[in-house]
Protein backbone atom coordinates (compact mmCIF):
# COMPACT_ATOMS: atom_id res chain seq x y z
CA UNK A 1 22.74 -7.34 -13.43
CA UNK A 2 20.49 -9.87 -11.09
CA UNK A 3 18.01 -7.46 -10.44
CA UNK A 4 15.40 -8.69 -12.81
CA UNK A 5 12.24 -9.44 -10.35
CA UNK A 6 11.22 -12.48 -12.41
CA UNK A 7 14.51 -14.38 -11.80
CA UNK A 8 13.84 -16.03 -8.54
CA UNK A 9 10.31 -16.99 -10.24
CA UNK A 10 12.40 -18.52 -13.00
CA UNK A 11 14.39 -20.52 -10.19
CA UNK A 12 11.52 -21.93 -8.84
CA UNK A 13 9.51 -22.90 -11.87
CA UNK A 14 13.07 -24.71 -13.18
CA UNK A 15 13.21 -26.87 -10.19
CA UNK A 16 9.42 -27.23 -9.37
CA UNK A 17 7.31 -26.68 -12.09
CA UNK A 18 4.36 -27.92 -11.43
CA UNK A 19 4.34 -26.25 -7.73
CA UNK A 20 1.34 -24.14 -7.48
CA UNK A 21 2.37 -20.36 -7.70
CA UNK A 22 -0.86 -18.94 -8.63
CA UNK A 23 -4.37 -19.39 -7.08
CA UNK A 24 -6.79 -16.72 -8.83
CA UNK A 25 -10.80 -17.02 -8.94
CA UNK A 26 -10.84 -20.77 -7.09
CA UNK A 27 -7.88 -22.52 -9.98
CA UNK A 28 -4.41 -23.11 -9.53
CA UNK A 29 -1.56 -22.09 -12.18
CA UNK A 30 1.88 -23.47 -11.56
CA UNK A 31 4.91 -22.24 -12.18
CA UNK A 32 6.03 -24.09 -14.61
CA UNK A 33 2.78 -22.85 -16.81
CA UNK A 34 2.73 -19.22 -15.54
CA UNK A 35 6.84 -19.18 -16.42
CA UNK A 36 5.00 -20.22 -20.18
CA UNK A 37 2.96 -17.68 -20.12
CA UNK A 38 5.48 -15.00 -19.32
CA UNK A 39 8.27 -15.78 -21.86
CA UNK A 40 5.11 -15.97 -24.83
CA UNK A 41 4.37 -12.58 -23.30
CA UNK A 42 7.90 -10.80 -23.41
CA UNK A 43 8.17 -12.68 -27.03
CA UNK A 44 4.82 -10.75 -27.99
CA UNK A 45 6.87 -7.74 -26.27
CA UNK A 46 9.75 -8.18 -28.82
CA UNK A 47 8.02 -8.55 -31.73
CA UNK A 48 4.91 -5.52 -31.18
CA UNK A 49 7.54 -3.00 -30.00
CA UNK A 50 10.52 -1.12 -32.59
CA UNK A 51 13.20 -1.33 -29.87
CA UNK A 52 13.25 -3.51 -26.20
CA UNK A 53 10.61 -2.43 -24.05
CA UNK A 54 10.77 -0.17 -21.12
CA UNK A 55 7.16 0.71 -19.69
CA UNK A 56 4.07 -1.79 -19.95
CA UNK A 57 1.27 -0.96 -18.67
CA UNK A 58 -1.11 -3.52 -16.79
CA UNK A 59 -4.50 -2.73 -17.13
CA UNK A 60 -6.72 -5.42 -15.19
CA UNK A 61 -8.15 -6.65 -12.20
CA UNK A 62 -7.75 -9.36 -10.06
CA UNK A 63 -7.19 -12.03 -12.67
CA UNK A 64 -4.77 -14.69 -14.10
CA UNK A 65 -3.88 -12.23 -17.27
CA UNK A 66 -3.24 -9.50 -14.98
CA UNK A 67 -0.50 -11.61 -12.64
CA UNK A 68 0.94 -13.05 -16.16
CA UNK A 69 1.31 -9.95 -17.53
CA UNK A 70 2.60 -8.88 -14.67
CA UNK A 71 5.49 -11.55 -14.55
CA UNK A 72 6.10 -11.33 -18.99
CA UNK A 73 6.89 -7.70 -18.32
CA UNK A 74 9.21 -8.22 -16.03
CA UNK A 75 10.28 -11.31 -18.09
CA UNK A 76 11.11 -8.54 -20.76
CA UNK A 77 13.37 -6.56 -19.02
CA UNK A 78 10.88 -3.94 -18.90
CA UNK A 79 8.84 -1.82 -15.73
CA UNK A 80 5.40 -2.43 -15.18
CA UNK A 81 2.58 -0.09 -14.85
CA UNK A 82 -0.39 -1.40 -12.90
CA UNK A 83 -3.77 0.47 -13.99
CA UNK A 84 -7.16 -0.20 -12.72
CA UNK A 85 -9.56 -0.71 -14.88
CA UNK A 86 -12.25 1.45 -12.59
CA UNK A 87 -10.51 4.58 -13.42
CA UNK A 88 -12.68 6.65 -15.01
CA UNK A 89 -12.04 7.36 -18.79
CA UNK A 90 -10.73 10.69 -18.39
CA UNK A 91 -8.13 9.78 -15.66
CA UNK A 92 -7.29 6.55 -17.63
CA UNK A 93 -6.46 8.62 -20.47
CA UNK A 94 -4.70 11.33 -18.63
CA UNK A 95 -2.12 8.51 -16.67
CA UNK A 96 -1.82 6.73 -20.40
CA UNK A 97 -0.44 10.36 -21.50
CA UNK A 98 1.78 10.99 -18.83
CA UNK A 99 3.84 7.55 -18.77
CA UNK A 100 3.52 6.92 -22.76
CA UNK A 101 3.51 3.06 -22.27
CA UNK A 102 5.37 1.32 -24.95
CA UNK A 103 2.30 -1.46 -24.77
CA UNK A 104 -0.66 -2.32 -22.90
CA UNK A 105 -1.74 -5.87 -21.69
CA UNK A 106 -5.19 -6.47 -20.44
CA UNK A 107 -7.73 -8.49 -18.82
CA UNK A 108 -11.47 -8.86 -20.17
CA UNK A 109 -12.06 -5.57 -17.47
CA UNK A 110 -9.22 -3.55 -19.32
CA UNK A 111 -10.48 -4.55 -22.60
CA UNK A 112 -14.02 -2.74 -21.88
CA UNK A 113 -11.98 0.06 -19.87
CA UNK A 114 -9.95 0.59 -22.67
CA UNK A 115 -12.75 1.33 -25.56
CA UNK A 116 -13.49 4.25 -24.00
CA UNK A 117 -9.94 5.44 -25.20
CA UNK A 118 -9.47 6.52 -28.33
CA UNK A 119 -7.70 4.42 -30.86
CA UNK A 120 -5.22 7.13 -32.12
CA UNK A 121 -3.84 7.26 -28.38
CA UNK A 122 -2.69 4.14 -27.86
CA UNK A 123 0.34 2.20 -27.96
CA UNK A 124 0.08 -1.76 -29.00
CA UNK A 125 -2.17 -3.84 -27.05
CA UNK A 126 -3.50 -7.28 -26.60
CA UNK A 127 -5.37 -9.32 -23.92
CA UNK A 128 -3.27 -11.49 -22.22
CA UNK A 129 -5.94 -14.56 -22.84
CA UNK A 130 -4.89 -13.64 -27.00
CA UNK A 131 -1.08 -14.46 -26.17
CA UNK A 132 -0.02 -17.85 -26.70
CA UNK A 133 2.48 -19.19 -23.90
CA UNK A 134 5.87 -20.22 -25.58
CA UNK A 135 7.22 -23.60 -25.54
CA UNK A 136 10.72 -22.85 -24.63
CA UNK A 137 11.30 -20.79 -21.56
CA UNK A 138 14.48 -18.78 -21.60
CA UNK A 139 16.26 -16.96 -18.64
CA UNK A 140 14.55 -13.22 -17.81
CA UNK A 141 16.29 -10.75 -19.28
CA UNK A 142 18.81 -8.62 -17.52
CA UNK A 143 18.21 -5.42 -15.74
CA UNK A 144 20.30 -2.90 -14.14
CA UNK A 145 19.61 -1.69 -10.34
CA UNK A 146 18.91 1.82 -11.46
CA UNK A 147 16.10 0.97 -14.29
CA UNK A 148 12.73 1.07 -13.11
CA UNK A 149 11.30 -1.90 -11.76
CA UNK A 150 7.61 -0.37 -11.88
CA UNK A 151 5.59 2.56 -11.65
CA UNK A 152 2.86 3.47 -9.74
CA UNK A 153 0.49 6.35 -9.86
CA UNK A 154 -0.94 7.95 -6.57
CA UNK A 155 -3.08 11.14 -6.09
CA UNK A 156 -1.26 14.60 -6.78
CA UNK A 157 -1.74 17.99 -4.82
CA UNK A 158 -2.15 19.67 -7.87
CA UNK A 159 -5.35 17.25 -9.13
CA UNK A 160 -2.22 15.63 -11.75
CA UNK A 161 -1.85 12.05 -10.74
CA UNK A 162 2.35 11.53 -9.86
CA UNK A 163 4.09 8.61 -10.96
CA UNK A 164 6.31 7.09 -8.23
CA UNK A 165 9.16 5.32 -10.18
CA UNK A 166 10.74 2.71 -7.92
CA UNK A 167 14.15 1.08 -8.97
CA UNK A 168 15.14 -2.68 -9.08
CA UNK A 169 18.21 -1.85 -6.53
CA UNK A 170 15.30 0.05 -4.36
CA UNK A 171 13.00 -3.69 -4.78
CA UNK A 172 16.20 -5.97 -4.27
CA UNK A 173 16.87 -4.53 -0.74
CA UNK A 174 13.18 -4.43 0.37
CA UNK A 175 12.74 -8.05 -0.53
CA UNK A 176 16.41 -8.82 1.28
CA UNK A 177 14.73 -6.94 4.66
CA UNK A 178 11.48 -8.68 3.92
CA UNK A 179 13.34 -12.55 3.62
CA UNK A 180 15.03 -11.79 6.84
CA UNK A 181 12.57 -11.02 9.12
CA UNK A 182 9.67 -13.06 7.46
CA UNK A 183 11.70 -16.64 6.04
CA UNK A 184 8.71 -18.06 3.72
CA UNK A 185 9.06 -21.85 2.76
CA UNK A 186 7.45 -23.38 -0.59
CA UNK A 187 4.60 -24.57 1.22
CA UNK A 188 3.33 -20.79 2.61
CA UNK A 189 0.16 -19.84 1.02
CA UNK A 190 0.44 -15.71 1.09
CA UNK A 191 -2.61 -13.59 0.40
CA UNK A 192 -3.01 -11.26 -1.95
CA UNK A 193 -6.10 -8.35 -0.89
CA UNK A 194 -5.38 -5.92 -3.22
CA UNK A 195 -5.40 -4.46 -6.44
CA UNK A 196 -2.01 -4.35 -8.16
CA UNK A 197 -1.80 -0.06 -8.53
CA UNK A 198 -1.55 -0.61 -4.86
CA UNK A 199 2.28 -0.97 -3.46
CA UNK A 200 1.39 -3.73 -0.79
CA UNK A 201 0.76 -5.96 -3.88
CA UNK A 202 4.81 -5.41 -4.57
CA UNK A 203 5.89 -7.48 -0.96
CA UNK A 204 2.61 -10.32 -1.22
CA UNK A 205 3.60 -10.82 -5.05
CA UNK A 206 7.29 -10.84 -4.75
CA UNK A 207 7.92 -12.32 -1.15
CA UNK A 208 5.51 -15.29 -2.53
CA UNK A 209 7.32 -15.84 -5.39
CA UNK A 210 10.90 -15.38 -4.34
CA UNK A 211 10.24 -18.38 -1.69
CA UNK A 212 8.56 -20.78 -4.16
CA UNK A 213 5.70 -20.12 -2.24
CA UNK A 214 1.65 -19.92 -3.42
CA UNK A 215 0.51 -16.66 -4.12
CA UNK A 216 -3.48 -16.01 -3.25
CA UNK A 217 -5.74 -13.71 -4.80
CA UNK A 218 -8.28 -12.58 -2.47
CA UNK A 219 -11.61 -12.18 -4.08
CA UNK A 220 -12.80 -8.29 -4.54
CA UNK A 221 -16.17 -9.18 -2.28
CA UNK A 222 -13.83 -10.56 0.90
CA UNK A 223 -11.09 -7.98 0.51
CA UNK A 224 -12.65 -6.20 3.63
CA UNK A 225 -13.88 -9.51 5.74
CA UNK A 226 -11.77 -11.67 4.63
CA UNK A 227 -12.36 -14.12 7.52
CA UNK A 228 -13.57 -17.32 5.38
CA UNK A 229 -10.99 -16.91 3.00
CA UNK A 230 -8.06 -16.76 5.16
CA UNK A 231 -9.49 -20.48 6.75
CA UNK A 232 -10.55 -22.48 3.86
CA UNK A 233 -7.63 -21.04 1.99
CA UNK A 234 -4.70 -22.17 4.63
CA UNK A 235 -3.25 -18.68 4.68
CA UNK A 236 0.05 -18.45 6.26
CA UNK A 237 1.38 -14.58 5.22
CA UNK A 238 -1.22 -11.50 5.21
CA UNK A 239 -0.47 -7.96 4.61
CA UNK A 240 -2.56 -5.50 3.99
CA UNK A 241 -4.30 -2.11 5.96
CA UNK A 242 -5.32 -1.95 9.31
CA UNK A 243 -9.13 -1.12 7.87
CA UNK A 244 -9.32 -4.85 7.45
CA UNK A 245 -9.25 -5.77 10.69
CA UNK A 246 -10.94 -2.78 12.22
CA UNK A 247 -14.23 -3.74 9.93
CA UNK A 248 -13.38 -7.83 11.03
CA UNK A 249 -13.05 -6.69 14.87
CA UNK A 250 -16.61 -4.65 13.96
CA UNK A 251 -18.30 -6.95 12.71
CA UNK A 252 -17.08 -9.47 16.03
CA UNK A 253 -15.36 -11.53 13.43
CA UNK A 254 -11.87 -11.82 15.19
CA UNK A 255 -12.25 -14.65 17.92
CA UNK A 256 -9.78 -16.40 19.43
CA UNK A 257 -7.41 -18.97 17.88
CA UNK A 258 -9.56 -18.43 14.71
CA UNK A 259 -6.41 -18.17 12.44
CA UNK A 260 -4.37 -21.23 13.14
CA UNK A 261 -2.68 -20.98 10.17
CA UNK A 262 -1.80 -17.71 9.99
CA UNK A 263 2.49 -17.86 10.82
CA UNK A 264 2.89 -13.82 9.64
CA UNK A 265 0.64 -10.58 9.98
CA UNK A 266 1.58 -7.11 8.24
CA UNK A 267 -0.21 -4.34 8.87
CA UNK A 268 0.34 -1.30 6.80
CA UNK A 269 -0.75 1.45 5.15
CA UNK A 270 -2.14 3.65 8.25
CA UNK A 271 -2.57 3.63 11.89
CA UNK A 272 -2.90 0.52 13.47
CA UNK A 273 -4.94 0.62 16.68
CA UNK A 274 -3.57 -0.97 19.85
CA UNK A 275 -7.03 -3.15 20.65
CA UNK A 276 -7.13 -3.96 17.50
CA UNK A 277 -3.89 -5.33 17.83
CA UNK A 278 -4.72 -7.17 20.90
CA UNK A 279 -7.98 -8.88 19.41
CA UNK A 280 -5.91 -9.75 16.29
CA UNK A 281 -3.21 -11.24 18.03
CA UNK A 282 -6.05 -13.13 20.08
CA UNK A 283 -7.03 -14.67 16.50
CA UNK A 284 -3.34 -16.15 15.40
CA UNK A 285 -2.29 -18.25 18.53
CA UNK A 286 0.73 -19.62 16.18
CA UNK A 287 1.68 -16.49 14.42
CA UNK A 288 3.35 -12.81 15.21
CA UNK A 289 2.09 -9.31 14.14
CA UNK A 290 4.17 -6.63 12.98
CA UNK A 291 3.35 -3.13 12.37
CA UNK A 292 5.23 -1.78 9.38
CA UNK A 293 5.33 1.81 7.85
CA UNK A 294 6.41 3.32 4.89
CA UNK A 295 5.64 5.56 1.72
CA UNK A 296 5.18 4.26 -1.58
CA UNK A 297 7.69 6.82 -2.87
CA UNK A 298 10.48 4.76 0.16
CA UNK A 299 9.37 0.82 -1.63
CA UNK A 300 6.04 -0.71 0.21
CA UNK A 301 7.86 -0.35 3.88
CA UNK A 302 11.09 0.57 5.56
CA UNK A 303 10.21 0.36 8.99
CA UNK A 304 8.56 -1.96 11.18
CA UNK A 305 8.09 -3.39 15.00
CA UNK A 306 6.60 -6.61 16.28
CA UNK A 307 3.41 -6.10 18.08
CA UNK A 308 4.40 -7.48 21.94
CA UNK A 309 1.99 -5.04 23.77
CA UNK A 310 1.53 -1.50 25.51
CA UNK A 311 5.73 -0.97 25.72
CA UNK A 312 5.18 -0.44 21.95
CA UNK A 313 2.11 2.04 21.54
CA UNK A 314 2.25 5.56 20.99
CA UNK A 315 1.85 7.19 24.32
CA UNK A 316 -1.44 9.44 23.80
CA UNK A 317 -2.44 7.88 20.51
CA UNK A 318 -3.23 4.59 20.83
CA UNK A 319 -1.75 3.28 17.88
CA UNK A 320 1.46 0.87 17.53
CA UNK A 321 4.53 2.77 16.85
CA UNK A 322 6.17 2.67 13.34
CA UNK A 323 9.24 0.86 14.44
CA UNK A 324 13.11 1.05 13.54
CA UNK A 325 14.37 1.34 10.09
CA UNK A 326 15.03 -2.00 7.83
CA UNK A 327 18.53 -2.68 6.96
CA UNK A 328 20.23 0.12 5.10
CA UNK A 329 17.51 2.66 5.73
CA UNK A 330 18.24 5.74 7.63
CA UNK A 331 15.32 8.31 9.88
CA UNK A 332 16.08 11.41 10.43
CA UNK A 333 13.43 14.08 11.90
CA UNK A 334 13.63 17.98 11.35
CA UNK A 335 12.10 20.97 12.26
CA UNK A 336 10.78 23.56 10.12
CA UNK A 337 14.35 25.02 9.25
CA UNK A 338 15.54 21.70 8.53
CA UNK A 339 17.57 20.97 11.37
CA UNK A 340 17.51 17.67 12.97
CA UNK A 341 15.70 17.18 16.17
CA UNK A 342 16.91 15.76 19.55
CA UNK A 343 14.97 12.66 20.41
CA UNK A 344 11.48 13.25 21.95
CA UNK A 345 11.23 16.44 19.71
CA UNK A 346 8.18 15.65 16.73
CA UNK A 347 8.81 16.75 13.44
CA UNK A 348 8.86 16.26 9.56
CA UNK A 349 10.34 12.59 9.33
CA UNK A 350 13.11 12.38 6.14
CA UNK A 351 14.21 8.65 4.70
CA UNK A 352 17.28 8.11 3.16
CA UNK A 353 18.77 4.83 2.08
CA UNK A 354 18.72 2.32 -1.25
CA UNK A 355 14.81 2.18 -1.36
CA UNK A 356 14.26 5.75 -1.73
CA UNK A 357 11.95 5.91 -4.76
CA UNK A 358 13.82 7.53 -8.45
CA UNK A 359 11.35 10.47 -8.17
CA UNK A 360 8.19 11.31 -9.63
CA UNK A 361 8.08 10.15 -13.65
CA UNK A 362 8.41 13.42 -15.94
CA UNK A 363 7.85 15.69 -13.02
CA UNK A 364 11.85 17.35 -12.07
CA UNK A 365 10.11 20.23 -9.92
CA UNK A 366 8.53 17.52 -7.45
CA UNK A 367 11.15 15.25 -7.59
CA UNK A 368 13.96 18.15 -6.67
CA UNK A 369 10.65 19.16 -3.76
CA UNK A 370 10.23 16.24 -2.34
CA UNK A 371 13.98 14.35 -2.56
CA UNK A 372 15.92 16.98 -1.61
CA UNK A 373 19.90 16.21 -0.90
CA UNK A 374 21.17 17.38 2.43
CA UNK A 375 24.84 16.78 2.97
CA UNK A 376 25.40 14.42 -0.23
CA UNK A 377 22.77 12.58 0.78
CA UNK A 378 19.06 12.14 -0.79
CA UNK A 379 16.17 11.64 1.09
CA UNK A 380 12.66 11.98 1.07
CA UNK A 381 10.38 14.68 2.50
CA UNK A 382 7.43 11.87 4.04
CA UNK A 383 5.15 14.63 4.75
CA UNK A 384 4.83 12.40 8.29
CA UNK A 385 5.22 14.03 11.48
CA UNK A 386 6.79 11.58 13.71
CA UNK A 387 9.63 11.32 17.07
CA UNK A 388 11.69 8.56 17.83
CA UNK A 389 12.03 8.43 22.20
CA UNK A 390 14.76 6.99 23.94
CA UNK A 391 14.56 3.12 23.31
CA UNK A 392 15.08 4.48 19.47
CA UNK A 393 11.30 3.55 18.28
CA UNK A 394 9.74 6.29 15.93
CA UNK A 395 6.21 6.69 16.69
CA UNK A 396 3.88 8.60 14.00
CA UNK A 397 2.00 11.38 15.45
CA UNK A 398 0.16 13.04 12.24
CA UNK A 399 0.90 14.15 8.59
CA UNK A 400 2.13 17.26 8.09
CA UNK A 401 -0.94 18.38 6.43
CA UNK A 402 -3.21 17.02 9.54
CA UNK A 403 -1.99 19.94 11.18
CA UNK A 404 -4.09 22.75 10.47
CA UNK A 405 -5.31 25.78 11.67
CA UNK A 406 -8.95 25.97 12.58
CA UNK A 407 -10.22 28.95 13.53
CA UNK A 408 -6.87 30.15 14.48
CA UNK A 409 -5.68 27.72 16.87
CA UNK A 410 -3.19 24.69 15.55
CA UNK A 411 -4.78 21.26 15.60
CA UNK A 412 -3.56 17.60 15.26
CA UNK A 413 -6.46 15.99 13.72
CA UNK A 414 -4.61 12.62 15.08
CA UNK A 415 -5.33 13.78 17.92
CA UNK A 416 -9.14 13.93 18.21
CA UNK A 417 -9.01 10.26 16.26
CA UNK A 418 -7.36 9.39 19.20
CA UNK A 419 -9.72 10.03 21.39
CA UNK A 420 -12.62 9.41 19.46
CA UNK A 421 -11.20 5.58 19.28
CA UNK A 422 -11.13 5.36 22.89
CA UNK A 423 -14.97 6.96 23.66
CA UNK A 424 -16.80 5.46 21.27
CA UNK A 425 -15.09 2.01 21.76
CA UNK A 426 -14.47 1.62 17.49
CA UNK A 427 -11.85 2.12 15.67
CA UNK A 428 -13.42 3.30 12.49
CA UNK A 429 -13.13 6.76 13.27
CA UNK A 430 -12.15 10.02 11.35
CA UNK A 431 -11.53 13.48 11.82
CA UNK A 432 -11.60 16.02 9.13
CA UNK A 433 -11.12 19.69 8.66
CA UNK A 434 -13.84 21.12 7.18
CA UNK A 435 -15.08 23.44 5.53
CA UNK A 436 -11.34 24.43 3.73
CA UNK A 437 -10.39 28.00 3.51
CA UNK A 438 -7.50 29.54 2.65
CA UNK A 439 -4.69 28.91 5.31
CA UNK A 440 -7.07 27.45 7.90
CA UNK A 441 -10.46 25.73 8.12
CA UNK A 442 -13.80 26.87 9.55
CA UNK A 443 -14.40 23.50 12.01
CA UNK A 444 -13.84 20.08 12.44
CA UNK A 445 -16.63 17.10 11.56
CA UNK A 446 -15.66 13.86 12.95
CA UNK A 447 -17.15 10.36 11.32
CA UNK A 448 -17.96 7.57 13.81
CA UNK A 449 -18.97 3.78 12.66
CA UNK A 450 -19.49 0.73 15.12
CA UNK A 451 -20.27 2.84 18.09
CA UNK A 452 -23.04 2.27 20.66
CA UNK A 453 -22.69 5.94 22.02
CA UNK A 454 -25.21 8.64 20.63
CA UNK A 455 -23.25 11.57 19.15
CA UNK A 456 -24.22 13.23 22.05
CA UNK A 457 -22.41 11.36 24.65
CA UNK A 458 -19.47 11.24 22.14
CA UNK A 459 -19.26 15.02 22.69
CA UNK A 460 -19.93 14.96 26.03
CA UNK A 461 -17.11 12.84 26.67
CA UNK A 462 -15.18 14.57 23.75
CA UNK A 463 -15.84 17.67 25.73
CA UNK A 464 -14.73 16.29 29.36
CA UNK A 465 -10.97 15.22 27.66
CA UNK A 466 -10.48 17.99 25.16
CA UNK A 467 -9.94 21.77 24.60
CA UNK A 468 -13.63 23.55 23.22
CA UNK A 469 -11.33 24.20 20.09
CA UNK A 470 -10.77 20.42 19.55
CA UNK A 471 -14.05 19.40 20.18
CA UNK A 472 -15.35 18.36 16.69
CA UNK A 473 -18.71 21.17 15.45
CA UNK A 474 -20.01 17.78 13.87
CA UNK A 475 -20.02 14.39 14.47
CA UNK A 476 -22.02 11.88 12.31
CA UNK A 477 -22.60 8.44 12.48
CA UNK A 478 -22.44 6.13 9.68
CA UNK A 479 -23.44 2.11 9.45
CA UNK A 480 -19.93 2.00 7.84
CA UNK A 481 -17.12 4.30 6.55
CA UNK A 482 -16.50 4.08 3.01
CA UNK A 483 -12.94 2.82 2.01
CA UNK A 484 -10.90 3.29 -0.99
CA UNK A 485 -9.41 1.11 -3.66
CA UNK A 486 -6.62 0.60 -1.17
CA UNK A 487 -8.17 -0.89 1.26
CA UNK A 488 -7.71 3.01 3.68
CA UNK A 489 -10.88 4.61 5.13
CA UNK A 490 -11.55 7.57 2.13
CA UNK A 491 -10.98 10.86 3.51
CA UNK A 492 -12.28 12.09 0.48
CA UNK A 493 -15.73 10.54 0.04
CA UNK A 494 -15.87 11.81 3.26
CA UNK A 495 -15.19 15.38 2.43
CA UNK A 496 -17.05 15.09 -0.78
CA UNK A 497 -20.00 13.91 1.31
CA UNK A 498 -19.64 17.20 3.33
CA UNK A 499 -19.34 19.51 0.11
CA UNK A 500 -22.22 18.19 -1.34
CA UNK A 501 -24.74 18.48 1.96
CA UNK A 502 -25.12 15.06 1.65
């Protein structure tokens, strides 16, 4: 029953209190006051809902309420449910319908996001700032390994937004793989770039606070250049997308021996470019890189490989393979009929193992779709195409719905990115199918950003490397790509941009 996520927090603030756990808009919160805060917050639990809680959702931004309430949910026994409060109204209220919260704790942000809501809707509610922190802290409350440690919401096919439910067993042994390869001491200070409703929160949160260690917030405005921050703030441990470094390596902020401090480097999320790997590696002269992969539906990550040079890129890609499989994970890759392929051979990659998400929340046709069982096993259908080759290293090549048909021939879109990267010199490249018809697409439109080529001599050289039907029928140049709330470049502005003849 020691699956509750706020135990080791407990631990810590017992023997340490006043250790700093917490450092959120420039002032530190220890553990012994944010353990305060988070037994007055499951009390408040208790006593505003009929029966023990199961589902609270966190509707905030990067603030000390939204970390506390955070922590008092899982305090209570209960799963958490991180919102943003930049959700528009009508998709706040739809994800509010689907997952029925039995309360909702807030920040100032979700206080204004939530009047938009109507009353009748809601469950109880209260800004965190409103709770008083108890006097007494008692032990979390117990948990079993298959309850649902949280829930988070990511885009659906079908324009419905899915609820990945991810258990406490499925948390336990991600943190276990995490603690091995990555041993954090009290005194790491581990950044924290994103927005909660995004799963790399889950490892930068919980490997911080399982240590003892100091857990960062990274200001909204430095998420993306974060170069300042991870100095004056003594960061050890960062995790986040590759997009970070690609606009730091743009913008010629990655120099050599910049990051002294830094002892660990994550990347995540998507491709992680080889040169950017070099130049990043250039920056932490006392620290390694590692490359990790994994869907939210398989818990943050569940692969991973250190960054030691070309022996580890994806030949033809230029990106850093995905790596072997954490502890008690298993790979397996199969062809359309399902069969497993022979090494070398590319295909849909399936994950098995204890971190494979519960399913999709209130959705049993997805859920039965996407985590199918194949000889008493369950696994999950990553939509990834990927290989492993003969040293046993799985490489990504594209995701299954990258490969489309454009005017009748089969294309890799990971394929053109891959070149594009390598004329134009930038990473921040993207390739997109466009416009969408049924089955198939009538072209391809590449973005470029941080480029000193002319679109012209991009195609030229395009042209010289590539097939006429992989040559992109567009390619624009933007000052900068736009990224999304998790910290990826947004395939979908993108596409919107194109829809709209903008």
């Amino acid at each position: 029953m020691g699956y509750n996520l706020a135990l080791p927090f407990y631990a810590h603030a017992e023997r340490r209190p006043e250790h700093t756990a917490l450092r959120a808009n420039g002032v530190d919160h220890s553990y012994g006051e944010l353990a305060r805060r988070a037994q007055g917050i499951a009390d408040w639990l208790a006593r505003s809902v009929p029966e023990r809680p199961t589902r609270v959702a966190i509707l905030g931004g990067r603030t000390l309420e939204s970390y506390a309430g955070l922590l008092g949910t899982c305090w209570s026994g209960a799963a958490y449910v991180p919102l943003s409060p930049k959700l528009p109204p009508a998709r706040l209220r739809q994800v509010l319908e689907l997952i029925h919260p039995d309360a909702v704790l807030l920040d100032s942000d979700g206080e204004r996001a939530l009047a938009n809501i109507s009353p009748d809707a809601l469950p109880p509610s209260a800004n965190v700032a409103d709770i008083s922190p108890a006097i007494i802290v008692r032990r979390p409350l117990d948990v079993d390994g298959e309850d649902p440690a949280y829930i988070l919401f990511t885009s659906g096919s079908t324009g419905v937004p899915k609820g990945v439910a991810i258990a406490c067993r499925g948390v336990s042994c991600f943190l276990a793989a995490m603690e091995e390869r990555y041993p954090l001491t009290t005194e790491d200070r581990v950044a924290q770039p994103c927005d909660l409703s995004f799963d790399i929160s889950v490892s930068n949160i919980f490997t911080a606070w399982a240590s003892g260690a100091t857990l960062c917030v990274v200001p909204a405005s430095q998420s993306m250049a974060p170069r300042d921050f991870l100095r004056s703030e003594g960061i050890t441990v960062w995790f986040s997308t590759p997009s970070v470094a690609i606009v730091m390596e743009q913008m010629r902020m990655l120099k050599p021996g910049i990051f002294p401090a830094l002892r660990y480097t994550m990347f995540g999320g998507e491709g992680l470019p080889a040169t950017t790997a070099d130049r990043w590696v250039e920056a932490i002269p006392n620290g390694s890189l590692e490359n990790v992969y994994g869907p939210t539906e398989t818990t943050v990550a569940c692969t991973s490989v250190k960054y030691t040079g070309p022996e580890v890129v994806t030949p033809g890609r230029g990106i850093v393979a995905i790596g072997t499989a954490y502890k008690g994970t298993e790979l397996m890759i199969v062809g359309e009929n399902g069969a497993e392929l022979l090494v070398g051979q590319a295909g849909e990659l399936l994950i098995g193992g204890p971190q494979v998400a519960l399913g999709y929340w209130n959705d049993p046709v997805q859920t039965e779709a996407r985590f199918p069982i194949i000889d008493g096993k369950r696994w999950y259908r990553s939509g990834d195409v990927a290989y492993r080759d003969a040293n046993d290293l799985f490489h990504f090549v594209s995701r299954v719905d990258n490969q489309v048909k454009v005017r009748g021939f089969r294309v890799e879109l990971g394929e053109i990115e891959a070149h594009l990267r390598e004329v134009c010199c930038s990473n921040s490249v993207v390739a997109l199918a466009w416009p969408l018809r049924v089955g198939s697409a009538g072209g391809i439109v590449a973005f470029v950003s941080g480029t000193e080529s002319s679109t012209a001599q991009i195609r030229t050289a395009l042209k010289d490397r590539l097939p006429d039907h992989l040559v992109p029928d567009q390619i624009r140049a933007l000052e900068a790509l736009p990224v999304g709330m998790t910290g990826k470049f947004d395939r979908k502005a993108l596409t919107t941009m194109l829809d709209q003849g903008v």
